[in-house]
N, C-alpha and C. Protein backbone atom coordinates (compact mmCIF):
# COMPACT_ATOMS: atom_id res chain seq x y z
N UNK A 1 8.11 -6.15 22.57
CA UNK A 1 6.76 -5.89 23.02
C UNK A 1 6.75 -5.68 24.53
N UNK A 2 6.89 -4.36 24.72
CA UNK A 2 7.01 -4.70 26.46
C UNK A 2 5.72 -4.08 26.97
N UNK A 3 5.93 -5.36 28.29
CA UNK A 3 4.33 -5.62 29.13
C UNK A 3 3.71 -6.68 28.46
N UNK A 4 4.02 -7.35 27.17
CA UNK A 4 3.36 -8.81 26.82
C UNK A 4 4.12 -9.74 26.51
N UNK A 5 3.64 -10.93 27.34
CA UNK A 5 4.23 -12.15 27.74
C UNK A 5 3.85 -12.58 25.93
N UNK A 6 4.74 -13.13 25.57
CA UNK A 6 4.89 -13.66 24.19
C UNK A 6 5.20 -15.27 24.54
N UNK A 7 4.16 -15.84 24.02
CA UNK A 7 4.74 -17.60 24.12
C UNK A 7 6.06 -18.37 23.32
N UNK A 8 7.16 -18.46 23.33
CA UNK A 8 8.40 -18.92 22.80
C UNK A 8 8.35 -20.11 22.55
N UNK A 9 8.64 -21.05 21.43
CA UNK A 9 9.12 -22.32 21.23
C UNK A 9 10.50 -22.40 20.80
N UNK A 10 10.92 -23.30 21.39
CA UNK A 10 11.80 -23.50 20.65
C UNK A 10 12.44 -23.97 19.85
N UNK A 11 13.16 -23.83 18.99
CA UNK A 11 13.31 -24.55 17.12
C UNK A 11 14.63 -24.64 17.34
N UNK A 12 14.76 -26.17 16.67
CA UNK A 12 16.40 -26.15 16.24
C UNK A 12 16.44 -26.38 14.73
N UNK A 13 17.58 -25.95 13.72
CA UNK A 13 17.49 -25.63 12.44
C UNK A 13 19.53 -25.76 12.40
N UNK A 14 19.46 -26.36 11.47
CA UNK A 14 20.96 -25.95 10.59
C UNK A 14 20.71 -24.89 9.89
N UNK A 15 21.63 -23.83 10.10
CA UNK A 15 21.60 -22.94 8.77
C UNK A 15 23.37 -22.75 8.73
N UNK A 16 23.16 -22.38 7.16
CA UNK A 16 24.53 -21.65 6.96
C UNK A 16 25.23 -20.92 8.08
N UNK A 17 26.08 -21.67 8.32
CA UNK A 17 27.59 -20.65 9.21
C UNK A 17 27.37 -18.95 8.50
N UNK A 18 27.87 -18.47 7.21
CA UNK A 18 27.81 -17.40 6.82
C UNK A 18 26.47 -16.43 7.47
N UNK A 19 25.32 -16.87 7.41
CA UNK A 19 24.02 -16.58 7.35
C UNK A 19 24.37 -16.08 8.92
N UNK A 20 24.40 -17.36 9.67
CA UNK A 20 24.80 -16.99 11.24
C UNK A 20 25.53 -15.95 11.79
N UNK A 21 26.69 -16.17 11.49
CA UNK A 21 27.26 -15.14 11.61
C UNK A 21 27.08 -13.75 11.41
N UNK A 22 26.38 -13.23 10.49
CA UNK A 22 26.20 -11.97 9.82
C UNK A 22 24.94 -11.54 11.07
N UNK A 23 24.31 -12.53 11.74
CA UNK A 23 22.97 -12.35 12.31
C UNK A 23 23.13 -11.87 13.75
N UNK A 24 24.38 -12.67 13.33
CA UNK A 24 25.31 -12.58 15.52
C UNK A 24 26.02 -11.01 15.33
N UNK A 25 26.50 -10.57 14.35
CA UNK A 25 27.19 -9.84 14.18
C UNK A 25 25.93 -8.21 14.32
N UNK A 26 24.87 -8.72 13.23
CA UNK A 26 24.01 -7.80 13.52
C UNK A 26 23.81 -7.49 15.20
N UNK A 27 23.62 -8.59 16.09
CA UNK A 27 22.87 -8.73 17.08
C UNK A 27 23.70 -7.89 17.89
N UNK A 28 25.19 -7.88 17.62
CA UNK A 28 25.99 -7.63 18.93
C UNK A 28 26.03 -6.11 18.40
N UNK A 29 25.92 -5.71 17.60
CA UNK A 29 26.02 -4.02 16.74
C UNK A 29 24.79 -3.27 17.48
N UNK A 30 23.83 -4.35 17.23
CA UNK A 30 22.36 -3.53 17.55
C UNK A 30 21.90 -3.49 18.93
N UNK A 31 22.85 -4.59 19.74
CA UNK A 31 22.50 -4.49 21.41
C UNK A 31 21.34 -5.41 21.66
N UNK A 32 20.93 -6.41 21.01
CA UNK A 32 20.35 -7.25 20.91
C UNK A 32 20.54 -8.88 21.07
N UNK A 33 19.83 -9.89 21.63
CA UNK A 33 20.02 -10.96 21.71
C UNK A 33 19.90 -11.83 20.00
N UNK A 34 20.46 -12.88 19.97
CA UNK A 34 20.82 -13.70 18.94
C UNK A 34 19.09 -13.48 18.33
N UNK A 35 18.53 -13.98 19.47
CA UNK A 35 17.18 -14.65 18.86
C UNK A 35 16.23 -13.18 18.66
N UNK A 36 16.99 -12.19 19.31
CA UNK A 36 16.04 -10.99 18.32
C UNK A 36 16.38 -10.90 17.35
N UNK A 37 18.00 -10.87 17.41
CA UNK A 37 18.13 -10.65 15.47
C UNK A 37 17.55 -11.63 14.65
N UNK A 38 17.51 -12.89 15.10
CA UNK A 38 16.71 -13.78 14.29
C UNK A 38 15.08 -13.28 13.96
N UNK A 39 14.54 -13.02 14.80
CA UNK A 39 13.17 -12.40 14.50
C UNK A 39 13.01 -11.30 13.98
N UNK A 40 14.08 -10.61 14.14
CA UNK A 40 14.20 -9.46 13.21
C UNK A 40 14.17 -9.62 11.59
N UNK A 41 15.02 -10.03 11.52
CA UNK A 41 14.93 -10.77 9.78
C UNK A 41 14.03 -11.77 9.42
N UNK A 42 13.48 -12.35 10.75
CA UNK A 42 12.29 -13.05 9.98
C UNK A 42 11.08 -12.34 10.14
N UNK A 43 11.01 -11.36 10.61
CA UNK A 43 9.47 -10.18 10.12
C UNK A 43 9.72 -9.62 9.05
N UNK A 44 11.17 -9.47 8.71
CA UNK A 44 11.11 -8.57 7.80
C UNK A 44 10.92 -9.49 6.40
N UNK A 45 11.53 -10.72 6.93
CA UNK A 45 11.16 -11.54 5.55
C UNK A 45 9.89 -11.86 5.36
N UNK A 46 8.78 -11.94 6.12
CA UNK A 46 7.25 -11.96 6.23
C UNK A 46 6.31 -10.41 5.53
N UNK A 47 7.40 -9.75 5.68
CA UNK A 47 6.73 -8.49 5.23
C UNK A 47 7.11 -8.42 3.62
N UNK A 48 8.21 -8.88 3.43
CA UNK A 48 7.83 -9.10 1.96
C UNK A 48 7.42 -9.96 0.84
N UNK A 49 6.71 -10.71 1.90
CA UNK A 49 5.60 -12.07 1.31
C UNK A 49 4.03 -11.03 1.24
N UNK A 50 4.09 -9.66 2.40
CA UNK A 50 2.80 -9.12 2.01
C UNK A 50 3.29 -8.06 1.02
N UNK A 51 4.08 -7.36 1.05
CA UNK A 51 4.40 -6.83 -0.36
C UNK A 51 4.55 -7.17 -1.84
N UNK A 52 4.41 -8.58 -2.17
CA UNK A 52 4.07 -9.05 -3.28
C UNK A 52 2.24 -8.73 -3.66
N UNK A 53 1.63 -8.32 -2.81
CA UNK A 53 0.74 -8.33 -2.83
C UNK A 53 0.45 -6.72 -3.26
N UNK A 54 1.33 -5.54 -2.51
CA UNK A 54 1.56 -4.52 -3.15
C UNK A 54 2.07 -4.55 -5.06
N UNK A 55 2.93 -5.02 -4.77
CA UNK A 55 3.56 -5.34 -6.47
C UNK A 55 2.07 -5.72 -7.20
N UNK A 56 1.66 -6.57 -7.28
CA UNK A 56 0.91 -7.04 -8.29
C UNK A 56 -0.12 -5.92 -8.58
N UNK A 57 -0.42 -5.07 -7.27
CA UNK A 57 -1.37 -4.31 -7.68
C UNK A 57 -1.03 -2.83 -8.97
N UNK A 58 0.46 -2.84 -8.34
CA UNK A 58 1.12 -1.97 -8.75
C UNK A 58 1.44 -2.16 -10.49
N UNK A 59 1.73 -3.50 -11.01
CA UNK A 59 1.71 -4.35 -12.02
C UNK A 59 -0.05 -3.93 -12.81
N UNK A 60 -0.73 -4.20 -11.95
CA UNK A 60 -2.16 -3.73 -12.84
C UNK A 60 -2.10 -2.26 -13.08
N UNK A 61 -1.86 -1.31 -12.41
CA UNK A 61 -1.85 -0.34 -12.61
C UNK A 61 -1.06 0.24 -14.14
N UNK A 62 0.24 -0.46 -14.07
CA UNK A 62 0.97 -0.28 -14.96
C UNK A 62 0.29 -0.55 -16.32
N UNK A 63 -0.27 -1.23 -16.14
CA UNK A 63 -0.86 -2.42 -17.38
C UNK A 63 -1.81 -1.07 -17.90
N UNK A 64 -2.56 -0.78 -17.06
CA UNK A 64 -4.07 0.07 -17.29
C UNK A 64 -3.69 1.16 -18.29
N UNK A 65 -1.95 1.54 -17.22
CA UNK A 65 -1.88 2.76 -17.99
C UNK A 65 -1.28 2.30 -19.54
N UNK A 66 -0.48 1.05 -19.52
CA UNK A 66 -0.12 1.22 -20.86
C UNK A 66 -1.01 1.11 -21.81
N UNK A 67 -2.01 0.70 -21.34
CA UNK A 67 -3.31 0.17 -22.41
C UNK A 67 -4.38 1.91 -22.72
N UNK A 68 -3.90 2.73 -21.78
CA UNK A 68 -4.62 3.78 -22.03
C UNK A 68 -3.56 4.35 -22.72
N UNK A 69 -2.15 4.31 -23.01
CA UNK A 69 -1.28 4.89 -24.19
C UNK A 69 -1.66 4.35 -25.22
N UNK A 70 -1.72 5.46 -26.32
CA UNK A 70 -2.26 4.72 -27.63
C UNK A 70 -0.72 5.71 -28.15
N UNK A 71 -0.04 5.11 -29.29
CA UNK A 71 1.07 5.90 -30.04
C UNK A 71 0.90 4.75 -31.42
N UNK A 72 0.53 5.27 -32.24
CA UNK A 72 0.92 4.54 -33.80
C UNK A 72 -0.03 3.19 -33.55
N UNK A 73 0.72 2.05 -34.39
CA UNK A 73 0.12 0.90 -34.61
C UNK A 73 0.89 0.25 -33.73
N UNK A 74 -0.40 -0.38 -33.07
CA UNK A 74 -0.19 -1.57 -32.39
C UNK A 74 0.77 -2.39 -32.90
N UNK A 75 1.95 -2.68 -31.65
CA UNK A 75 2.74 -3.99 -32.01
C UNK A 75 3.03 -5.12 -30.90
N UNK A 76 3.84 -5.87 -30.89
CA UNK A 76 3.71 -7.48 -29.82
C UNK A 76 5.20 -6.95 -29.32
N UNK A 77 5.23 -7.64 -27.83
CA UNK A 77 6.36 -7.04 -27.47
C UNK A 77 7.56 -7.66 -28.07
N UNK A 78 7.26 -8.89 -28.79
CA UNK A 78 8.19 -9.89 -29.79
C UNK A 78 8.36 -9.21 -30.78
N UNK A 79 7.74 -8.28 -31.65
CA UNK A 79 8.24 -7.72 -32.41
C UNK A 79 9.12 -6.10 -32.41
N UNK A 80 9.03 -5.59 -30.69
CA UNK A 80 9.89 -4.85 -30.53
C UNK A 80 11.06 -5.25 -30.14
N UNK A 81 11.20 -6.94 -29.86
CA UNK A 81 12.61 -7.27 -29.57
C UNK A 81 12.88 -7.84 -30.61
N UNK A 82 12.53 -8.24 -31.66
CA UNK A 82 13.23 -8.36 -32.88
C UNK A 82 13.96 -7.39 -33.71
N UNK A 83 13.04 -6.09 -33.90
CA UNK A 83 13.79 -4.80 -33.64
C UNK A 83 14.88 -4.43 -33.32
N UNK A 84 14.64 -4.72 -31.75
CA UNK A 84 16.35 -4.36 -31.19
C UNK A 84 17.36 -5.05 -31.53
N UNK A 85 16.92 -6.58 -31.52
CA UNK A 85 18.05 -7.51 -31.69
C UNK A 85 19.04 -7.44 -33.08
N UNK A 86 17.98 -7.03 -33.96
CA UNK A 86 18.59 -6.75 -35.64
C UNK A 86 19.47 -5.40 -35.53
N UNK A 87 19.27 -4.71 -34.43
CA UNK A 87 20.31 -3.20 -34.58
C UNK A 87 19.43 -2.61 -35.60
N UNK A 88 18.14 -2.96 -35.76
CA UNK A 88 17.20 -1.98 -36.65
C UNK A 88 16.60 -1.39 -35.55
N UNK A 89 16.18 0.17 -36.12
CA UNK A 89 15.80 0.92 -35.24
C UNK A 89 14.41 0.94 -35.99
N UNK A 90 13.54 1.91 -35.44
CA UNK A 90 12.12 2.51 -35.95
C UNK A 90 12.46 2.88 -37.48
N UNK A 91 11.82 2.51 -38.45
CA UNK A 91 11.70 4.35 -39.47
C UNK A 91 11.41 5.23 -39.28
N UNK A 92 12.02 5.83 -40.34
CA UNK A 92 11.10 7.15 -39.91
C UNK A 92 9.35 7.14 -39.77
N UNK A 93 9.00 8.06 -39.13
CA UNK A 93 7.58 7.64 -39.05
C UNK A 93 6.94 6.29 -38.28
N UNK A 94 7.57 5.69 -38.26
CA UNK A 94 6.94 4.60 -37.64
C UNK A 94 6.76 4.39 -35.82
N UNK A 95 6.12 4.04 -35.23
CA UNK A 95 5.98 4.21 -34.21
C UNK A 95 5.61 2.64 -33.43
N UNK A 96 5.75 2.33 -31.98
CA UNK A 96 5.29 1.26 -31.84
C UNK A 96 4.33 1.36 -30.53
N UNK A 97 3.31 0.51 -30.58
CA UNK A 97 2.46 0.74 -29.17
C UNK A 97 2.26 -0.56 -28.09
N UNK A 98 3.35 -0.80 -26.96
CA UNK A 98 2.63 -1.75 -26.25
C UNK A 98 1.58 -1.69 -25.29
């Protein structure tokens, strides 16, 4: 952020040696200090605490559409994995709708 004074605390934490390393390693690749790469991966891990929020919507969507597919008679998704599991396939004719 340059031109804004950002307030810093400072945290001490054990983490994994492995974890560390990979972070130092990033840091020195990217021309960056330890504690950017650390903030680096921790925005990015914050950003996909708001992308669950994408997913779910994405999850309804899915839903809407399967419910607007109509094919044959309605079945439970338990009875299309019983199906598979037996190595029985469809009949002929038969169709399934989740």
């Amino acid at each position: 952020m340059a031109g804004c004074a950002e307030t810093r605390l400072p945290v001490t934490m054990r983490l994994p040696r492995r974890e560390v390393e990979l972070v130092s390693e990033y840091a020195q690749e990217a021309g960056v200090t330890r504690t950017e790469a650390f903030l680096h991966f921790l925005r990015l891990g914050l950003q996909v605490d708001d992308s669950s929020e994408r997913l779910a919507s994405i999850e309804q969507s899915v839903e809407e559409i399967l419910r607007c597919v109509t094919v044959g008679k309605p079945a439970s998704v338990g009875f299309a994995a019983a199906k598979a599991a037996d190595g029985g396939g469809l009949e002929e004719g038969e169709e399934i709708r989740l």
